[in-house]
Protein backbone atom coordinates (compact mmCIF):
# COMPACT_ATOMS: atom_id res chain seq x y z
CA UNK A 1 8.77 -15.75 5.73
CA UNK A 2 10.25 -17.31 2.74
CA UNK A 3 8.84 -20.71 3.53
CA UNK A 4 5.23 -19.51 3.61
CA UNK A 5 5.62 -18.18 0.82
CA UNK A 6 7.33 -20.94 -1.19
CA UNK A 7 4.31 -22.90 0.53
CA UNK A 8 2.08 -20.75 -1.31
CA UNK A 9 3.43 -20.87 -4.36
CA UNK A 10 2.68 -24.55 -4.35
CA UNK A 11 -0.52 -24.56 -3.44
CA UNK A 12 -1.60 -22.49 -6.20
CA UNK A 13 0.51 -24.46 -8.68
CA UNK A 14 -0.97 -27.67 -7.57
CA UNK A 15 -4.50 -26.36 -7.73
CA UNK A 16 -4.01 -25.05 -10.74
CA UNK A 17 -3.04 -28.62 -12.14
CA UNK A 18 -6.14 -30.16 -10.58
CA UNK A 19 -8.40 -27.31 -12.62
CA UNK A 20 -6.29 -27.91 -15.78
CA UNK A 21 -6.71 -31.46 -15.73
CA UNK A 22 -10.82 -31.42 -14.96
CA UNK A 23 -11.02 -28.66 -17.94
CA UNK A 24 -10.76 -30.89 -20.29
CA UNK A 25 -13.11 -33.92 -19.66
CA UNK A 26 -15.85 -30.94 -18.60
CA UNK A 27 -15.83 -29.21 -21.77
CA UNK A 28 -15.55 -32.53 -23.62
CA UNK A 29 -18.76 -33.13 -25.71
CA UNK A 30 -21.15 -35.93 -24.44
CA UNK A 31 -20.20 -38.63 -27.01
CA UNK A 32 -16.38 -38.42 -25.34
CA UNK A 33 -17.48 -38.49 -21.77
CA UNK A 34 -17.77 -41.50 -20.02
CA UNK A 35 -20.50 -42.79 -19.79
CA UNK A 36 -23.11 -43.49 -16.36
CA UNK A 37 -23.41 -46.97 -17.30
CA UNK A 38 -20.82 -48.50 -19.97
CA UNK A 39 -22.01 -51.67 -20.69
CA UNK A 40 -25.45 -53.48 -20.59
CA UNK A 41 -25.52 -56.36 -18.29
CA UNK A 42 -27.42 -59.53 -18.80
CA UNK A 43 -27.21 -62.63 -16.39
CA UNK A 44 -29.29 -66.11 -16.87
CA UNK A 45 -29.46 -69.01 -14.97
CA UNK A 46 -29.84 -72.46 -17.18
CA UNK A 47 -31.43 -74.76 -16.28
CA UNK A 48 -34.32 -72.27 -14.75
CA UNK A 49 -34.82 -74.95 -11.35
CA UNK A 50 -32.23 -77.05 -10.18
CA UNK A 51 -32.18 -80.19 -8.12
CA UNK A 52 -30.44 -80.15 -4.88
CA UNK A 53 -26.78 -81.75 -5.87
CA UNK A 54 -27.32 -80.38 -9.55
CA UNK A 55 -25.56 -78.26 -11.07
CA UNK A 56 -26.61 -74.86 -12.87
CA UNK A 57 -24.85 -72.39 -15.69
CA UNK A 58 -24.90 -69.19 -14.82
CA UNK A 59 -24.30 -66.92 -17.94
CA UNK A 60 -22.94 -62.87 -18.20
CA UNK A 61 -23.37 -61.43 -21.43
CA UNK A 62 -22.28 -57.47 -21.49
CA UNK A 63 -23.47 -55.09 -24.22
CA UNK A 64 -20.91 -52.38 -24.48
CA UNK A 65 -23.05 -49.23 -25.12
CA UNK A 66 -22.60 -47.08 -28.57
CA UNK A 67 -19.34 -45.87 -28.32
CA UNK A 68 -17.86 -47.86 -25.67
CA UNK A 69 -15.44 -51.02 -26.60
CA UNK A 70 -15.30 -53.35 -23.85
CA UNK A 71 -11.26 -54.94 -23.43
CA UNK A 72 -9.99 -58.13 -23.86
CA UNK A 73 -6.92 -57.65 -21.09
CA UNK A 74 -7.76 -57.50 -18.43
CA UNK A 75 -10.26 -60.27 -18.38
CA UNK A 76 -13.95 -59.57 -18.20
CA UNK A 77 -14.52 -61.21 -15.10
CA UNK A 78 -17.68 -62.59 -13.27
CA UNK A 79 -17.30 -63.68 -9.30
CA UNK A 80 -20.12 -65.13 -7.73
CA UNK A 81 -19.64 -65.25 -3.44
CA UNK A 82 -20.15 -68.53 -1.84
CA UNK A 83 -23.49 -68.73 0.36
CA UNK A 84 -23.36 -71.30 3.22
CA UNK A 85 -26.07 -74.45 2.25
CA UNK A 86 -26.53 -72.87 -1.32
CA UNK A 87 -23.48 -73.10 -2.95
CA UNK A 88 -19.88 -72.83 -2.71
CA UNK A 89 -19.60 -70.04 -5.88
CA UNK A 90 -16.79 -69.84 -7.88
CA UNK A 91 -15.37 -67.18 -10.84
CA UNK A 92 -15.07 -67.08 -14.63
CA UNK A 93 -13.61 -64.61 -16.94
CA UNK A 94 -12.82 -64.34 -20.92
CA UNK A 95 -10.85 -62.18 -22.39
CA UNK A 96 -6.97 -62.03 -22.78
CA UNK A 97 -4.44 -63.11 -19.93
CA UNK A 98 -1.77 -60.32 -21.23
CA UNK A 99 -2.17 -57.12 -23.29
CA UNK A 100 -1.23 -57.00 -27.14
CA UNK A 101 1.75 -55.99 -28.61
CA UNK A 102 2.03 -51.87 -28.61
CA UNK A 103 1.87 -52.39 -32.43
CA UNK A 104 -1.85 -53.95 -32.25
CA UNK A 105 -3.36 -51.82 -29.50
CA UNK A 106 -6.63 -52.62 -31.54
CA UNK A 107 -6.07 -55.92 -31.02
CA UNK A 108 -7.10 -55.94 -27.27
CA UNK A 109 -11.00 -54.80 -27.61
CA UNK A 110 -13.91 -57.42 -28.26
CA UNK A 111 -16.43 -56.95 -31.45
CA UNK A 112 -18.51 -59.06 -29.81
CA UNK A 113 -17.95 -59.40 -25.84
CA UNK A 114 -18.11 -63.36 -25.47
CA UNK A 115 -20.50 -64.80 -22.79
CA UNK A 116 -18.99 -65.89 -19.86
CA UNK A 117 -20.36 -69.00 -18.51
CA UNK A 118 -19.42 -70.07 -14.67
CA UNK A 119 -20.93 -74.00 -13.52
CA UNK A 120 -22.55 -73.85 -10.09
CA UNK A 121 -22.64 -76.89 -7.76
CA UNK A 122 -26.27 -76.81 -5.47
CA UNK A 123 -25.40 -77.80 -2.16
CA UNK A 124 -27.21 -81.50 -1.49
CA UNK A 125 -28.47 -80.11 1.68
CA UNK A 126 -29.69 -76.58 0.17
CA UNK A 127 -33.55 -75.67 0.30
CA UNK A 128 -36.01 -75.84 -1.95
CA UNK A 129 -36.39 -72.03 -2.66
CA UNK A 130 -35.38 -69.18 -4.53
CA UNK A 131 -32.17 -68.00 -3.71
CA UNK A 132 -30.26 -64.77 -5.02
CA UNK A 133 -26.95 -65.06 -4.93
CA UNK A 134 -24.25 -62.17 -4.51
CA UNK A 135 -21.75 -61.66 -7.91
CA UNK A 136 -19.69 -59.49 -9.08
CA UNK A 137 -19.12 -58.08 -12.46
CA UNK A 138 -15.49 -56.17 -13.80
CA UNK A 139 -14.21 -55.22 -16.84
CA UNK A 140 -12.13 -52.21 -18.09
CA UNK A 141 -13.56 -50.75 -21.42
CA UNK A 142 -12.56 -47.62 -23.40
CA UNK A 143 -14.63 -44.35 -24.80
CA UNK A 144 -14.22 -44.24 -28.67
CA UNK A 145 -14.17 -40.11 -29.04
CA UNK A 146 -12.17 -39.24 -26.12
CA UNK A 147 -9.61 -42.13 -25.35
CA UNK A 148 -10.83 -42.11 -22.18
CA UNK A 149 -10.37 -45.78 -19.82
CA UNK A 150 -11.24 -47.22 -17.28
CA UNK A 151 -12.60 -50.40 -14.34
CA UNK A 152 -16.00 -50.93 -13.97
CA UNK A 153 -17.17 -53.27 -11.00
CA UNK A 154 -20.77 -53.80 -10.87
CA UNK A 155 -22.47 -56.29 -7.94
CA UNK A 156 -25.63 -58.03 -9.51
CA UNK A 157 -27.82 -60.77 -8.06
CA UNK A 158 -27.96 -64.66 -9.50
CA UNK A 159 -31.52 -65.93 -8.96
CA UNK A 160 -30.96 -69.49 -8.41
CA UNK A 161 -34.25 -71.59 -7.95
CA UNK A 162 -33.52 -74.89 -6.17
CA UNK A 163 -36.49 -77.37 -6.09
């Protein structure tokens, strides 16, 4: 009997850490939560048509949203898949290859998130069309009242118009 008891015990214990723990970021005041979408995200394609063989710039810029800060480390980081007779993708990222120094925690959010700008090769043999290609968009970023951090991974689509 003492083992379904001591059993018992921890169950409660343990589910009163889960409740504990979601108390806090429930009763937290909107402005601390996190929030649906942390960042605005912006992609262009330059030049708007590309030749078959050419290549094209794809640009990310991200907006963090009013109090959000978007992080330097890890990298913000855009990944665009390959596509068979399109193009053979590729990835960029900006940002910070290790976090700062404990002492300049500061240090490791952007004012201004920098664009990130990936060069596309157009398959010779790809065909004259519009073609949206499959990308992928991460970043960590941080809520300003709470403290609160964490990933964000967002798939977009890269209209690429080959002519």
């Amino acid at each position: 009997m003492l083992g379904v008891n001591r059993l018992r015990h921890w169950q409660a214990a343990l589910a009163g850490i889960v409740v504990s723990a979601a108390i806090p970021l429930a009763a937290a005041p909107p402005e601390a939560r996190p929030p649906a979408e942390p960042a605005k995200i912006r992609i262009s394609v330059s030049p708007a048509g590309v030749a078959r063989g050419g290549r094209a710039e794809v640009t990310l810029e991200l907006t963090a949203a009013s109090g959000v800060k978007i992080n330097r480390y890890p990298k913000v980081k855009l990944s665009v898949a390959a596509r068979a007779g399109v193009t053979s993708g590729g990835e960029a990222a900006v940002g910070n290859a290790a976090p700062p120094p404990l002492d300049q925690v500061n240090a490791n959010y952007f004012d201004d998130v920098d664009p990130v700008r990936l060069g596309l090769t157009v398959d010779p043999a790809a065909s004259p069309a519009r073609h949206e290609l499959d990308a992928t968009v991460t970043y960590f970023y941080c809520v300003t009242a709470s403290g609160f951090c964490a990933p964000s991974r967002s798939s977009v689509k890269i209209p690429l118009e080959v002519r």
